[in-house]
Each structure stands twice: as structure tokens, then as C-alpha cells.
Protein backbone atom coordinates (compact mmCIF):
# COMPACT_ATOMS: atom_id res chain seq x y z
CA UNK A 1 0.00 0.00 0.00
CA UNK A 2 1.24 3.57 -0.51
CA UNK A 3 -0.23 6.48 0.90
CA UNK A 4 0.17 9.59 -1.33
CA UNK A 5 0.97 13.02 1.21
CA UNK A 6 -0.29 15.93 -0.52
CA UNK A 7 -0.13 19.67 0.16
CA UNK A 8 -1.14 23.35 -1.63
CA UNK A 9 2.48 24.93 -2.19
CA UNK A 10 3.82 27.96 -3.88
CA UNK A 11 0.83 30.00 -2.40
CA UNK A 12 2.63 33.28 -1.88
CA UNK A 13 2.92 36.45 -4.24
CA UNK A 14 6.07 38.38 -5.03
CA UNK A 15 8.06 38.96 -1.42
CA UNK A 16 5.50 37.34 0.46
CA UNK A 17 5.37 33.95 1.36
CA UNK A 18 2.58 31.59 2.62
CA UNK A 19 3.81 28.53 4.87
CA UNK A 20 7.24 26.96 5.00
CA UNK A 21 6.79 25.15 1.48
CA UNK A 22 10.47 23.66 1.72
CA UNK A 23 9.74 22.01 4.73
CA UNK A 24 6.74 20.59 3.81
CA UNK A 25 8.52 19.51 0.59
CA UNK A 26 10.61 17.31 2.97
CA UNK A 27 7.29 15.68 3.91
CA UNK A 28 5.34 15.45 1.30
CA UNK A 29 5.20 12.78 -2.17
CA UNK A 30 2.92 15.19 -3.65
CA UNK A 31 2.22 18.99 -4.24
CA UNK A 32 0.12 21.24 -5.77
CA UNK A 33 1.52 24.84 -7.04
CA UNK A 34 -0.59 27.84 -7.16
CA UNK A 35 -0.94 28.84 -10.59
CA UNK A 36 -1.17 32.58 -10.45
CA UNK A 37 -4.74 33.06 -9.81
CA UNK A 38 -5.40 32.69 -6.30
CA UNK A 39 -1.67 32.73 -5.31
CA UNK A 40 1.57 32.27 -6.63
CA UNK A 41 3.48 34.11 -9.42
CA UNK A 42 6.12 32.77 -11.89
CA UNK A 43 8.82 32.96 -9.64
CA UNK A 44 7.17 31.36 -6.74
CA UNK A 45 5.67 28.74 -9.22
CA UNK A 46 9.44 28.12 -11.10
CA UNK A 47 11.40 27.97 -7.12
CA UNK A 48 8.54 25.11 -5.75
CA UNK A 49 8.94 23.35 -9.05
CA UNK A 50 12.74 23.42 -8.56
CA UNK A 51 12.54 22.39 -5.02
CA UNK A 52 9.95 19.76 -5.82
CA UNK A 53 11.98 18.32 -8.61
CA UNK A 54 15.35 18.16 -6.18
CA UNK A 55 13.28 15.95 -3.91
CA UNK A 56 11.15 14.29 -6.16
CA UNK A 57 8.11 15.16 -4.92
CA UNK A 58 4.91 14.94 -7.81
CA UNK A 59 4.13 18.46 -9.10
CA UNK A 60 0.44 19.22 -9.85
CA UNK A 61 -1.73 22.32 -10.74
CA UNK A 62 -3.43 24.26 -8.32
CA UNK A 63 -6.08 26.08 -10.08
CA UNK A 64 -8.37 28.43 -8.95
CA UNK A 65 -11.00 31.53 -9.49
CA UNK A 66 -9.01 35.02 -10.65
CA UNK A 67 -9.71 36.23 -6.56
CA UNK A 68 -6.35 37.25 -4.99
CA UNK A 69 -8.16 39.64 -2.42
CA UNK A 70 -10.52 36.46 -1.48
CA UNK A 71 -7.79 33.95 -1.79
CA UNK A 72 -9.91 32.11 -3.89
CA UNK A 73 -12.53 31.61 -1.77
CA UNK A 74 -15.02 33.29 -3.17
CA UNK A 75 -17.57 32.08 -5.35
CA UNK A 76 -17.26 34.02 -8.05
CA UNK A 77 -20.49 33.44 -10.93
CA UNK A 78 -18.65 32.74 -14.44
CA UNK A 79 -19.54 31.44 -17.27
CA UNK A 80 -18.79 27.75 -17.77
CA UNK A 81 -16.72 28.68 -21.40
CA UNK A 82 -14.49 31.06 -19.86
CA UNK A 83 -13.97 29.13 -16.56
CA UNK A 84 -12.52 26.35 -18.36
CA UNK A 85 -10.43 28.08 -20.42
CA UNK A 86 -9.03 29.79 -17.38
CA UNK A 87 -8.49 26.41 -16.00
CA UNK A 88 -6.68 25.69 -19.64
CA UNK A 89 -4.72 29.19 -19.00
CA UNK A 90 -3.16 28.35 -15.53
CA UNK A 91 -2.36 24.58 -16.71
CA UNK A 92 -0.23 25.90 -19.25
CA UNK A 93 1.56 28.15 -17.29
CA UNK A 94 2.46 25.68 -14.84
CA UNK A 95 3.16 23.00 -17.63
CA UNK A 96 5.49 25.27 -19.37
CA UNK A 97 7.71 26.10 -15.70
CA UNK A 98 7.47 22.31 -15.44
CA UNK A 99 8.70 21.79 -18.81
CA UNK A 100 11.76 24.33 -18.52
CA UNK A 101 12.86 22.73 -15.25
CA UNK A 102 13.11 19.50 -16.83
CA UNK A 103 10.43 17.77 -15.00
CA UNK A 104 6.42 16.56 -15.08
CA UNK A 105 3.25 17.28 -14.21
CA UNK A 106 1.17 14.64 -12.58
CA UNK A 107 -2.44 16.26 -10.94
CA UNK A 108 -4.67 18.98 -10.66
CA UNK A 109 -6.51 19.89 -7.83
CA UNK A 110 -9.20 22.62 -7.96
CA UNK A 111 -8.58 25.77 -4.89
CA UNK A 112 -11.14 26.96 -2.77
CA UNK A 113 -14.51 27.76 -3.59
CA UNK A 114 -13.76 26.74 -7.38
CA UNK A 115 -13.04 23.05 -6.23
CA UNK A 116 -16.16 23.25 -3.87
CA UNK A 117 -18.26 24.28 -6.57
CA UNK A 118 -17.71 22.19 -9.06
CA UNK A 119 -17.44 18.94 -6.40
CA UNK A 120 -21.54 20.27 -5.76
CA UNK A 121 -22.39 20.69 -9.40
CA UNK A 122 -21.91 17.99 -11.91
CA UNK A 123 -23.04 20.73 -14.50
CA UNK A 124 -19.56 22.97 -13.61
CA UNK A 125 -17.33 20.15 -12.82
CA UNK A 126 -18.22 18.86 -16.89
CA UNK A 127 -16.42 21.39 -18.59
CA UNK A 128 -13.40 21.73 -16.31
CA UNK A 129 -12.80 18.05 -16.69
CA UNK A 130 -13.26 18.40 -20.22
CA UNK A 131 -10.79 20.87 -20.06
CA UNK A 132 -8.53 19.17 -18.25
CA UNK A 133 -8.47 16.11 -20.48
CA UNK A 134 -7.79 18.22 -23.28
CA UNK A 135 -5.53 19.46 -22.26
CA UNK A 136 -3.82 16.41 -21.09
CA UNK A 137 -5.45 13.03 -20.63
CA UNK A 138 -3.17 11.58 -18.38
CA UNK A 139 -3.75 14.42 -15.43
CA UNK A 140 -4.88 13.17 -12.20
CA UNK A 141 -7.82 15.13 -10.47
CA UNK A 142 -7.25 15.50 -7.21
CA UNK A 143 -10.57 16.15 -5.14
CA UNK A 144 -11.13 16.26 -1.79
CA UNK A 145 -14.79 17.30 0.08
């Protein structure tokens, strides 16, 4: 049996930081990186990949609503189109950090009131998956309720 430890990393922005992310990257066999809208910025995103990669620790997507002020917790009413290609939008730009560093992308999990909402609505949760597999079909969707 193997358990799979997972955390949210990377969930700072510019100077400041949120958590100890290296030491929980001694902890952890999993992460997910804030992609930019909730949390996180290139930088951030590029150093947890890094420091994921050096320990070999799986690197996922943390995607999110556009709500820095609300940490993502929002619920925020958009449009099922434009959700998932903002979904698309933040798996690319985690992808391509991923790529530079020489490393992979395993999950996704969906932040705050974004991954509430669409674990509630089957109707929401449709098009983000379908985004997701497009994107790439051999992404893991991490969920938890």
C-alpha cells in the first residue's frame, strides 16, 4: 500500500510567502503549485517546481478563481466557457515552468470555492474536466470534500 501526502504549495505572491513550502517539501510525495490566480506568481511557481523536482516530490496544478483579495474563496459566478479556459490558462503556465525545469506534471486539484463548486455541481465540474483532459489526458484530479 502507498499512501500519497499531498499539500497546496507555492501560495505566496512576489516577497511574500505563505507557509514553510520547503519544509513541507521534505514531507510530502505530492504537491500542488498555485498557478497565479489565487496565489503564486512565476517565480514562486518556477522555485517550488525546482525544489519539488530536487526531492522528487509529484508536481500538480493548483487552479483556482481570478480572486487574490478572497484567496480564492469566493464564489465568483462565471460562465462555464471562460472558466474552463481559465483552467486551460493556468495549466499551461504551470506546464510550461514544469517543462523548462526538466520535470512533469502529474495532478490537478481545484482551490477553494472553485473546487467546492464544481465537487456540488456535476453541471460545472463537466467542462473543467473536459478541459482538463484536453488538455492532457493523463492528469490526475485531485478532489477532496
Amino acid at each position: 500500500m502507498k499512501i500519497d501526502l499531498n499539500a497546496d504549495l507555492g501560495e505566496g505572491y512576489g516577497p511574500w510567502s505563505m507557509g514553510d513550502d520547503d519544509a513541507l517539501l521534505g514531507l510530502v510525495s505530492s504537491a500542488n503549485i498555485a498557478c497565479g490566480f489565487h496565489a503564486g506568481d512565476p517565480l514562486i511557481m518556477q522555485r517550488t517546481v525546482e525544489s519539488a523536482k530536487a526531492r522528487g516530490v509529484d508536481v500538480g496544478a493548483h487552479v483556482g478563481f481570478p480572486d487574490r483579495q478572497g484567496f480564492g474563496r469566493r464564489v465568483m459566478q462565471i460562465d462555464a466557457t471562460e472558466l474552463a479556459a481559465m483552467v486551460t490558462y493556468q495549466l499551461g503556465a504551470l506546464a510550461g515552468i514544469v517543462r523548462a525545469a526538466g520535470y512533469r506534471m502529474t495532478h490537478l486539484s481545484f482551490h477553494g470555492a472553485l473546487g467546492n463548486m464544481a465537487a456540488a455541481n456535476a453541471g460545472l465540474a463537466e467542462p473543467l474536466v473536459r478541459a482538463v483532459a484536453a488538455f492532457n489526458r493523463e492528469l490526475l484530479i485531485v478532489s477532496s470534500t
